[in-house]
Every structure is written in C-alpha cells, then in structure tokens.
PDB file of N, CA and C in Angstrom:
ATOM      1  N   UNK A   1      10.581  -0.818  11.058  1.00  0.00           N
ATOM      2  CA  UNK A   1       9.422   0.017  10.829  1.00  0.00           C
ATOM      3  C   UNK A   1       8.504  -0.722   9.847  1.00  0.00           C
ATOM      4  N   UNK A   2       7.053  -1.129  10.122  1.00  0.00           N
ATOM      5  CA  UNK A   2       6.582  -1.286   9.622  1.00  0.00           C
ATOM      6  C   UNK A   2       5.642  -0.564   8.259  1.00  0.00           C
ATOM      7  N   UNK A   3       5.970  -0.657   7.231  1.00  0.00           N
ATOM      8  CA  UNK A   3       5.357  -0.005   6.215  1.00  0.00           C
ATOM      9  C   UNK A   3       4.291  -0.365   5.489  1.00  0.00           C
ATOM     10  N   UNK A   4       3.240   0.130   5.053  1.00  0.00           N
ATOM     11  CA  UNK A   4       1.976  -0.224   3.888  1.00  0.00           C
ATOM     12  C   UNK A   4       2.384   1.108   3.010  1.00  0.00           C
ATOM     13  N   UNK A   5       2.368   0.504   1.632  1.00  0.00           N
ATOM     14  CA  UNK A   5       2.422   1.653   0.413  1.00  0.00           C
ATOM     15  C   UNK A   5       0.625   1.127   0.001  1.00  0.00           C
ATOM     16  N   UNK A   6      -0.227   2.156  -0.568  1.00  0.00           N
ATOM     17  CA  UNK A   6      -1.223   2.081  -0.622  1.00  0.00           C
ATOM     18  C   UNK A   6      -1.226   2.741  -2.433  1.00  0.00           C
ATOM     19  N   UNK A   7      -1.916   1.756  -3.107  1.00  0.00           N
ATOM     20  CA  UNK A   7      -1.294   1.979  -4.663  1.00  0.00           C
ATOM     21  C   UNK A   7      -0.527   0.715  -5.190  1.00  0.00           C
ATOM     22  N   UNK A   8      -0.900   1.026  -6.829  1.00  0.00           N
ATOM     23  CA  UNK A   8      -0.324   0.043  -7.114  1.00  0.00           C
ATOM     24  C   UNK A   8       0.148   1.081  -8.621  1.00  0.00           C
ATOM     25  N   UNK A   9       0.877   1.881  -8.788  1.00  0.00           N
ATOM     26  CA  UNK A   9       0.993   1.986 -10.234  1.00  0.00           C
ATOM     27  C   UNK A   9       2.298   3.069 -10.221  1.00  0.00           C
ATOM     28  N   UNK A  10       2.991   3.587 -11.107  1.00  0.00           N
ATOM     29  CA  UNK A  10       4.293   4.071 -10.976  1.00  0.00           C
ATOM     30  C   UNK A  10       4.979   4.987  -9.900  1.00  0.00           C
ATOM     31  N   UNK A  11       3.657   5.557  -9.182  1.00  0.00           N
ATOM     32  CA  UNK A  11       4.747   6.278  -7.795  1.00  0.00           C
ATOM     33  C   UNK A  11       4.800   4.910  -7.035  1.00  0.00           C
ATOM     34  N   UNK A  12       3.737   4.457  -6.665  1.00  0.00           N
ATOM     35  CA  UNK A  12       3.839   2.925  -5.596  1.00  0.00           C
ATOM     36  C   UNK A  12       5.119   2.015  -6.189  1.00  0.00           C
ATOM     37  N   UNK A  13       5.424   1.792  -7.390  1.00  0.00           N
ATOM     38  CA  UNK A  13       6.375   1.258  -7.151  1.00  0.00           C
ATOM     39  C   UNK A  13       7.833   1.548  -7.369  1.00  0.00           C
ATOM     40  N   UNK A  14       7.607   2.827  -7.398  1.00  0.00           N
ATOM     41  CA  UNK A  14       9.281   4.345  -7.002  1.00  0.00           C
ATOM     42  C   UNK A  14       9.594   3.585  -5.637  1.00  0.00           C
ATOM     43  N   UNK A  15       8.446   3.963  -4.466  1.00  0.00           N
ATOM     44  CA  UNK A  15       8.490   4.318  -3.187  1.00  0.00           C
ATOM     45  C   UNK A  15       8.910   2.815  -2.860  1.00  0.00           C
ATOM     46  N   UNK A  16       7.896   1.511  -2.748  1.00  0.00           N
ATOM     47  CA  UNK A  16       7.853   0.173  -2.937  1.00  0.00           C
ATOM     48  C   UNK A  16       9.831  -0.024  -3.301  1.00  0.00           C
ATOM     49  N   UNK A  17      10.109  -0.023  -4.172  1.00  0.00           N
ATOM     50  CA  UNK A  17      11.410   0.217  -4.540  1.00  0.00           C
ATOM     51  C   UNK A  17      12.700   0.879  -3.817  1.00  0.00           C
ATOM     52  N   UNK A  18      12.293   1.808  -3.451  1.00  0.00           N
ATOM     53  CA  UNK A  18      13.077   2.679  -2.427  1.00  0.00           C
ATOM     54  C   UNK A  18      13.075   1.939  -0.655  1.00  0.00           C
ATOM     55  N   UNK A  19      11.793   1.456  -0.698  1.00  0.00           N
ATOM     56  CA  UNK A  19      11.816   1.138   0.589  1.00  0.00           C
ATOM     57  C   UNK A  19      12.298  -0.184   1.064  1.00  0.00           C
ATOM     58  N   UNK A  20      12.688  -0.877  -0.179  1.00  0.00           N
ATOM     59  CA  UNK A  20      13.243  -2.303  -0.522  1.00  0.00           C
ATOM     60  C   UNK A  20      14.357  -2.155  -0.838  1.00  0.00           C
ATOM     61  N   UNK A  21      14.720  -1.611  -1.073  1.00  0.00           N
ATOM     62  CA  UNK A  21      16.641  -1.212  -1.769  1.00  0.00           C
ATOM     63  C   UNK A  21      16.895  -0.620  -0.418  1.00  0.00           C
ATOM     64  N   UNK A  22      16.542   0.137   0.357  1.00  0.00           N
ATOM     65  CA  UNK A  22      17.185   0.931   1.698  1.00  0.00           C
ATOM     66  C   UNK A  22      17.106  -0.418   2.689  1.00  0.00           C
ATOM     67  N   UNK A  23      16.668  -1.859   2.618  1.00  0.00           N
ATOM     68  CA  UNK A  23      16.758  -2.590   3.537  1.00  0.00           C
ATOM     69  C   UNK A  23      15.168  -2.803   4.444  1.00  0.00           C
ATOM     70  N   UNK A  24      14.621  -1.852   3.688  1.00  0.00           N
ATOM     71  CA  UNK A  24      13.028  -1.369   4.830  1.00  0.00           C
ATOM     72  C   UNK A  24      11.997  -2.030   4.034  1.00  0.00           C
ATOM     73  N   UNK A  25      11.623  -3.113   3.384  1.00  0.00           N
ATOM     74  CA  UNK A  25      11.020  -3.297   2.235  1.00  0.00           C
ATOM     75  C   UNK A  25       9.301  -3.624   3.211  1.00  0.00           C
ATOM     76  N   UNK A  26       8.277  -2.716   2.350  1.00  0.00           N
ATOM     77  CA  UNK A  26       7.460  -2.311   2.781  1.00  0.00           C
ATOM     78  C   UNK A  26       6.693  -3.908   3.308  1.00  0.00           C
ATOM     79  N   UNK A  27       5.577  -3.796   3.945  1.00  0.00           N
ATOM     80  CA  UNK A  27       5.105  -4.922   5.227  1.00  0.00           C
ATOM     81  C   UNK A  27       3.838  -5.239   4.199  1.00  0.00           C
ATOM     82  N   UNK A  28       3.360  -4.650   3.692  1.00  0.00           N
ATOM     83  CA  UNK A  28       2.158  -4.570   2.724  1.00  0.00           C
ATOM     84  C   UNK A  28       2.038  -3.827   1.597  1.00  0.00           C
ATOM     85  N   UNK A  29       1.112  -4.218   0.417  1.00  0.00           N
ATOM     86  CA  UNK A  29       0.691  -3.536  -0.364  1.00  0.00           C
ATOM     87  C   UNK A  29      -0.811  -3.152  -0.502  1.00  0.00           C
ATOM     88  N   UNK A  30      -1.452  -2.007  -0.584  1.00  0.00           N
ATOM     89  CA  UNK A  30      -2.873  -2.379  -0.624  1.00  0.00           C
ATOM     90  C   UNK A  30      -3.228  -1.508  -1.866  1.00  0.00           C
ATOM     91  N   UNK A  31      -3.778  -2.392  -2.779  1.00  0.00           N
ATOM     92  CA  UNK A  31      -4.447  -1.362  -4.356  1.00  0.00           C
ATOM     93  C   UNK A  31      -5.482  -1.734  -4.513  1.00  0.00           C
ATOM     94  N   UNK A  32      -6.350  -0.763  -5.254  1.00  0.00           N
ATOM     95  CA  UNK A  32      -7.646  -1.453  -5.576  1.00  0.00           C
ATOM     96  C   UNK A  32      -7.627  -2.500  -7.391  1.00  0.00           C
ATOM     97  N   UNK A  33      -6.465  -2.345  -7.659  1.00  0.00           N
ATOM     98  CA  UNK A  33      -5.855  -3.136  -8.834  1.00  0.00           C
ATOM     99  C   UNK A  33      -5.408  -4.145  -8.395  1.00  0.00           C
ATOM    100  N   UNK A  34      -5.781  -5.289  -8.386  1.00  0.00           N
ATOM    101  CA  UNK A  34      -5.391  -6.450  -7.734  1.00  0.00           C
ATOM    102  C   UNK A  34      -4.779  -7.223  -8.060  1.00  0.00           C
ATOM    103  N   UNK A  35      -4.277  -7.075  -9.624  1.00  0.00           N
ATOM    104  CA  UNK A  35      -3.458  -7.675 -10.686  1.00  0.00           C
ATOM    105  C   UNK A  35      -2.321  -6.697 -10.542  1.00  0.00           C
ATOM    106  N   UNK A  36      -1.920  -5.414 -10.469  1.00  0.00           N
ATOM    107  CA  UNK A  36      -0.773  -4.065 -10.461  1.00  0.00           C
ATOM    108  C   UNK A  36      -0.436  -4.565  -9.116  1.00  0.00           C
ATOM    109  N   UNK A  37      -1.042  -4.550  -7.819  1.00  0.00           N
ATOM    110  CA  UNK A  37      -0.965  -4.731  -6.634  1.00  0.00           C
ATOM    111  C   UNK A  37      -0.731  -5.932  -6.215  1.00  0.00           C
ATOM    112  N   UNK A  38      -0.791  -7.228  -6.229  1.00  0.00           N
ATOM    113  CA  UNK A  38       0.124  -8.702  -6.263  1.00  0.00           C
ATOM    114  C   UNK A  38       1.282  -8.841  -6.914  1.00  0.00           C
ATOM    115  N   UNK A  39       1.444  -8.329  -7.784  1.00  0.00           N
ATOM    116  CA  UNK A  39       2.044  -8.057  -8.881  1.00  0.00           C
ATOM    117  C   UNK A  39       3.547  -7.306  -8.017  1.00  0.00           C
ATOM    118  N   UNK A  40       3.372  -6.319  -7.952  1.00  0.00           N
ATOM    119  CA  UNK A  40       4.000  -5.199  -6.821  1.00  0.00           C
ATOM    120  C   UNK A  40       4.373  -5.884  -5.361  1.00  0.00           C
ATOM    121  N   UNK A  41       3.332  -6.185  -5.096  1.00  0.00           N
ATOM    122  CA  UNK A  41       3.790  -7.169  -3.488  1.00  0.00           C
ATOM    123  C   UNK A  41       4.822  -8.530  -3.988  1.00  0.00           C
ATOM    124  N   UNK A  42       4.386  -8.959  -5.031  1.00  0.00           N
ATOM    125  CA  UNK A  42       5.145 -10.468  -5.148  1.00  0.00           C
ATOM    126  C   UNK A  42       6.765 -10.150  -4.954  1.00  0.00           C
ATOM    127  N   UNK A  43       6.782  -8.579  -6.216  1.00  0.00           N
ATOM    128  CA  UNK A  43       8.030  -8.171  -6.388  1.00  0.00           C
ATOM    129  C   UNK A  43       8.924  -8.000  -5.127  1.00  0.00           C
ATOM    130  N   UNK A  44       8.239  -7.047  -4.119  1.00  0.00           N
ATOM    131  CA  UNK A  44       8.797  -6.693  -3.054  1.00  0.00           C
ATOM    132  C   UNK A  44       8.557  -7.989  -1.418  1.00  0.00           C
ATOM    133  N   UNK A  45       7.578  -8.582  -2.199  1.00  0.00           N
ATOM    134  CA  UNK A  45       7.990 -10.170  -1.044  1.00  0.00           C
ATOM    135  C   UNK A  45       7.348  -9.617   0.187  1.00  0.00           C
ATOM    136  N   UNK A  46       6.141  -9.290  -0.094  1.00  0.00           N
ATOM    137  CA  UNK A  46       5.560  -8.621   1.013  1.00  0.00           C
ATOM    138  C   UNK A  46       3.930  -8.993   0.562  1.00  0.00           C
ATOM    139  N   UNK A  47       2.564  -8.974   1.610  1.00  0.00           N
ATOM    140  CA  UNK A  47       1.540  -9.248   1.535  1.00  0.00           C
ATOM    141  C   UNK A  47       1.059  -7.989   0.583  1.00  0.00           C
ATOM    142  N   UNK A  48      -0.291  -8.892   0.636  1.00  0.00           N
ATOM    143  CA  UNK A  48      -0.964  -7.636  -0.549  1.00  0.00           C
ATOM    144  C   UNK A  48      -2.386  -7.308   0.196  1.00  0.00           C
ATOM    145  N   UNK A  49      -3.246  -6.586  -0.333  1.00  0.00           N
ATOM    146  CA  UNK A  49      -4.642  -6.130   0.015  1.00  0.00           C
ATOM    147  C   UNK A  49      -5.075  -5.735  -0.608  1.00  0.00           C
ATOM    148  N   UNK A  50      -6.869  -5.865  -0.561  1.00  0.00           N
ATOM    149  CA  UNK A  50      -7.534  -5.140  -1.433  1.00  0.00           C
ATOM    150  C   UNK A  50      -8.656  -4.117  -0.990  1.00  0.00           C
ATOM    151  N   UNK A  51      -9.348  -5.177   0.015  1.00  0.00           N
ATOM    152  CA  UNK A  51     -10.543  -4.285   0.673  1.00  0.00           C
ATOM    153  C   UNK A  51      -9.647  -3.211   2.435  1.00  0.00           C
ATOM    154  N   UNK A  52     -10.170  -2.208   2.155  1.00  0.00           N
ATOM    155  CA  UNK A  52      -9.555  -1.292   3.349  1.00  0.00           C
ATOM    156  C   UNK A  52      -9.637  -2.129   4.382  1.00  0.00           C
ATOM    157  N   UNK A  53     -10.400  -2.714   4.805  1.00  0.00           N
ATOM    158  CA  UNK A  53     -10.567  -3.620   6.265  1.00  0.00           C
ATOM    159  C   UNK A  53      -9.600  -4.599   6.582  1.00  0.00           C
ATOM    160  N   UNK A  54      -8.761  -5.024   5.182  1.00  0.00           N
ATOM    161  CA  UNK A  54      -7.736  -5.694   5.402  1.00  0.00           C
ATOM    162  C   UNK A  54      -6.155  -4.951   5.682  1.00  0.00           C
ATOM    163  N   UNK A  55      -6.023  -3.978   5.611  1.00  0.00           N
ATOM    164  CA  UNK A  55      -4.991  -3.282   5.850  1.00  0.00           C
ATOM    165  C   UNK A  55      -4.341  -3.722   6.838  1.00  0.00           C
ATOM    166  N   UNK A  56      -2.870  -3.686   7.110  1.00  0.00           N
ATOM    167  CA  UNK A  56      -2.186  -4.431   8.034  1.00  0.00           C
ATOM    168  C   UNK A  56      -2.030  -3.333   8.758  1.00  0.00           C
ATOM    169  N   UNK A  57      -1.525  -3.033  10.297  1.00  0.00           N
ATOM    170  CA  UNK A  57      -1.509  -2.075  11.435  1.00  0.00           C
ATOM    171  C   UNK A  57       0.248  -1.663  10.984  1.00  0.00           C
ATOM    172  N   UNK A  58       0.383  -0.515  10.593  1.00  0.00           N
ATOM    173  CA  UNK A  58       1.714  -0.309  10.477  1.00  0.00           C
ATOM    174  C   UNK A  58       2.181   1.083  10.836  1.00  0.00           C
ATOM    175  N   UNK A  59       3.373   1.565  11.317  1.00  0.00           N
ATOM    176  CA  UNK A  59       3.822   2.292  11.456  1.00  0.00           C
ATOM    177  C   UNK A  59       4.194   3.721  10.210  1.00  0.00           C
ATOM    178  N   UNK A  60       4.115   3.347   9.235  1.00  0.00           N
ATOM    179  CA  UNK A  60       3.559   4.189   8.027  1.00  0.00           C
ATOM    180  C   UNK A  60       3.205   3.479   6.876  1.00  0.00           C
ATOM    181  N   UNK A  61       2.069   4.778   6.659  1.00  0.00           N
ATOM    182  CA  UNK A  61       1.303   4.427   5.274  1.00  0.00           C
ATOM    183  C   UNK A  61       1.433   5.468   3.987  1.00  0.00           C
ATOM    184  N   UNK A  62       1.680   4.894   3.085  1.00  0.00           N
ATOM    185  CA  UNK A  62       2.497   5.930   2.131  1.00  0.00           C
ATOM    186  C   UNK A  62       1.251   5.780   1.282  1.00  0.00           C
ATOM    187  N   UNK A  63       0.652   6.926   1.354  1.00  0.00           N
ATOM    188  CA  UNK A  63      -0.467   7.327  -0.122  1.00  0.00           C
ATOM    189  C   UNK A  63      -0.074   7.241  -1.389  1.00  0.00           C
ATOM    190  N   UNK A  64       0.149   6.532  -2.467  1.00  0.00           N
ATOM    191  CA  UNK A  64       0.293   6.534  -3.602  1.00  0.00           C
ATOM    192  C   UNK A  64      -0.420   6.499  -4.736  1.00  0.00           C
ATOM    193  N   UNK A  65      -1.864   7.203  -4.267  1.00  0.00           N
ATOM    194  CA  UNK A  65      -3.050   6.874  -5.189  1.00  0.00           C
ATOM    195  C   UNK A  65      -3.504   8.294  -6.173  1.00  0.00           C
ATOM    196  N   UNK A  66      -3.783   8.455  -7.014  1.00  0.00           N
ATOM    197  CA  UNK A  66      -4.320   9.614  -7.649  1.00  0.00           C
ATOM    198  C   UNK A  66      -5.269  10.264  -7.211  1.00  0.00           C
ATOM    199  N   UNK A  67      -5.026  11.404  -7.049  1.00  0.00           N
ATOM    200  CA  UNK A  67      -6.197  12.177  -6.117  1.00  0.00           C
ATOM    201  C   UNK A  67      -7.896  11.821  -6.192  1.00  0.00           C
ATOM    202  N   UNK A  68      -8.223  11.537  -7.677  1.00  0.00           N
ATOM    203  CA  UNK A  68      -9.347  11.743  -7.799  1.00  0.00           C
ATOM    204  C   UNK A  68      -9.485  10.144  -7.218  1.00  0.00           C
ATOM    205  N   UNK A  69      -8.636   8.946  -6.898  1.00  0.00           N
ATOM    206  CA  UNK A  69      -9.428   7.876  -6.296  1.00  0.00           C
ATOM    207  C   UNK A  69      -8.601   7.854  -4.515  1.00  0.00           C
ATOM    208  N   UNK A  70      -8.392   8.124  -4.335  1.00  0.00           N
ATOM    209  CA  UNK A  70      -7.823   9.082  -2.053  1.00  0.00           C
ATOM    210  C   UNK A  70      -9.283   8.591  -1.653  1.00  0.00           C
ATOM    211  N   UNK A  71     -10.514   9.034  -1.877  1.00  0.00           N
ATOM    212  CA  UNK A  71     -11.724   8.754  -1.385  1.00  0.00           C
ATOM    213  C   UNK A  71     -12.111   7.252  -1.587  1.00  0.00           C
ATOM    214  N   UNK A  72     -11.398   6.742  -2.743  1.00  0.00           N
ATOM    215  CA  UNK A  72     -11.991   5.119  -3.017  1.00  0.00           C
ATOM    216  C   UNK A  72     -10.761   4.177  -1.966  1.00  0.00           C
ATOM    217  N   UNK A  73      -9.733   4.726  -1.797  1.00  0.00           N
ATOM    218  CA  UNK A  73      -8.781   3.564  -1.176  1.00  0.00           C
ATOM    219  C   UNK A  73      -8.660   4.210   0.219  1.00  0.00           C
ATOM    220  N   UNK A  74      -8.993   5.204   0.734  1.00  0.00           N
ATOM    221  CA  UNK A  74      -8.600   5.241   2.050  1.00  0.00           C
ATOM    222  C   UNK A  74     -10.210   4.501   2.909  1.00  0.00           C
ATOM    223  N   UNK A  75      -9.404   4.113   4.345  1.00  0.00           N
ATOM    224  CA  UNK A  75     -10.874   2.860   4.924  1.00  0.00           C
ATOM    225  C   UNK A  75     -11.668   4.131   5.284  1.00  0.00           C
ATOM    226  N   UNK A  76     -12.863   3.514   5.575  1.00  0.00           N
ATOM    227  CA  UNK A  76     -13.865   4.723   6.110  1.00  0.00           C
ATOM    228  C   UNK A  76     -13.157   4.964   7.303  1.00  0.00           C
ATOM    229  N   UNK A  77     -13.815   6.248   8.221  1.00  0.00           N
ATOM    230  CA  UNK A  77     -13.539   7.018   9.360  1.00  0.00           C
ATOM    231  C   UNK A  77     -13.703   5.486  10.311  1.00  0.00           C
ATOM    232  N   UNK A  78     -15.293   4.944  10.240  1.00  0.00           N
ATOM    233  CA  UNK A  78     -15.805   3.913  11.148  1.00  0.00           C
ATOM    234  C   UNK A  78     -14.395   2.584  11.494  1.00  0.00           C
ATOM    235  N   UNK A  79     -13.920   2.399  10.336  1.00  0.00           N
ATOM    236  CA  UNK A  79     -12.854   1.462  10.635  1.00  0.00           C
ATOM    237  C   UNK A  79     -11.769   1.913  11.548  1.00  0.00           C
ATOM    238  N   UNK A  80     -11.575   2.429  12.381  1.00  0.00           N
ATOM    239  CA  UNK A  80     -10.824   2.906  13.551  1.00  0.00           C
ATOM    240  C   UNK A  80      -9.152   3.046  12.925  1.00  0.00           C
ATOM    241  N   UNK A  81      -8.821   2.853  11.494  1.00  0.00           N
ATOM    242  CA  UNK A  81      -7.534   3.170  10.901  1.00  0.00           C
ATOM    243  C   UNK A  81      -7.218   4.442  10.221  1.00  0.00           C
ATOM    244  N   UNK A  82      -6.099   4.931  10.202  1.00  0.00           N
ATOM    245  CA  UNK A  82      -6.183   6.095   9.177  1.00  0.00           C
ATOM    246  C   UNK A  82      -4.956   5.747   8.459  1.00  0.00           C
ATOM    247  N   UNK A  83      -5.265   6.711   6.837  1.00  0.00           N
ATOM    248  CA  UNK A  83      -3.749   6.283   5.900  1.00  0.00           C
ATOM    249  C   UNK A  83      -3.417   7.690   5.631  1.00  0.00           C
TER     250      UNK A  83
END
C-alpha cells in the first residue's frame, strides 16, 4: 500500500512511525516545513515534498496538518488529486 503522510510535526511523525514499525513505511512525505519534512522523510527513507503538485499518487493520504493550515497543504480542486 502505498502511503503519503501530509505534515511534518508530532502527529506526522506518531503515524510516519507507526507506518514504518508495522513494515508499511510511508511512500512520501509532503510538509510545507521543508526542514521538519526532509528531516521526517530521511528518517523514514522515503521521498519528501513540498509544493501540492508534487505529491506522489498513493493509495492513502494521512492528513496530519493543523486545522487552521488543511487549506494551505491540501492541492487545489484543479489538480485532479485529493488528500
């Protein structure tokens, strides 16, 4: 199963963690912290991202962002992806 955790800061790397210890270690990371978020990917040995357009096509995407920024990290509608 392909995974993207979206986030870079203490739930992202609960989940990031969980999904790497169960054998499933996530396919991507995408944060708008790009230092928290390489950082996080290096750990889990997986690609990173920054701009929504780069998002990798995966089978789940785990929201890990604080509500008030959901509107800054998810891609627009126009980009044909959803998280």
């Amino acid at each position: 199963m392909k995974t993207v955790i979206v986030g870079s800061g203490n739930v992202a790397y609960a989940f990031a963690s969980e999904f790497k210890n169960s054998g499933h270690p996530p396919g991507q990371i995408f944060a708008r912290n790009v230092a928290e978020g390489s950082r996080l990917a290096e750990i889990c040995g997986c690609g990173f991202a920054s701009p929504p357009v780069d998002l990798a096509p995966a089978d789940l995407s785990r929201l890990a962002a604080s509500d008030k920024s959901v509107g800054q990290v998810c891609p627009a509608p126009h980009s044909g992806r959803a998280v």
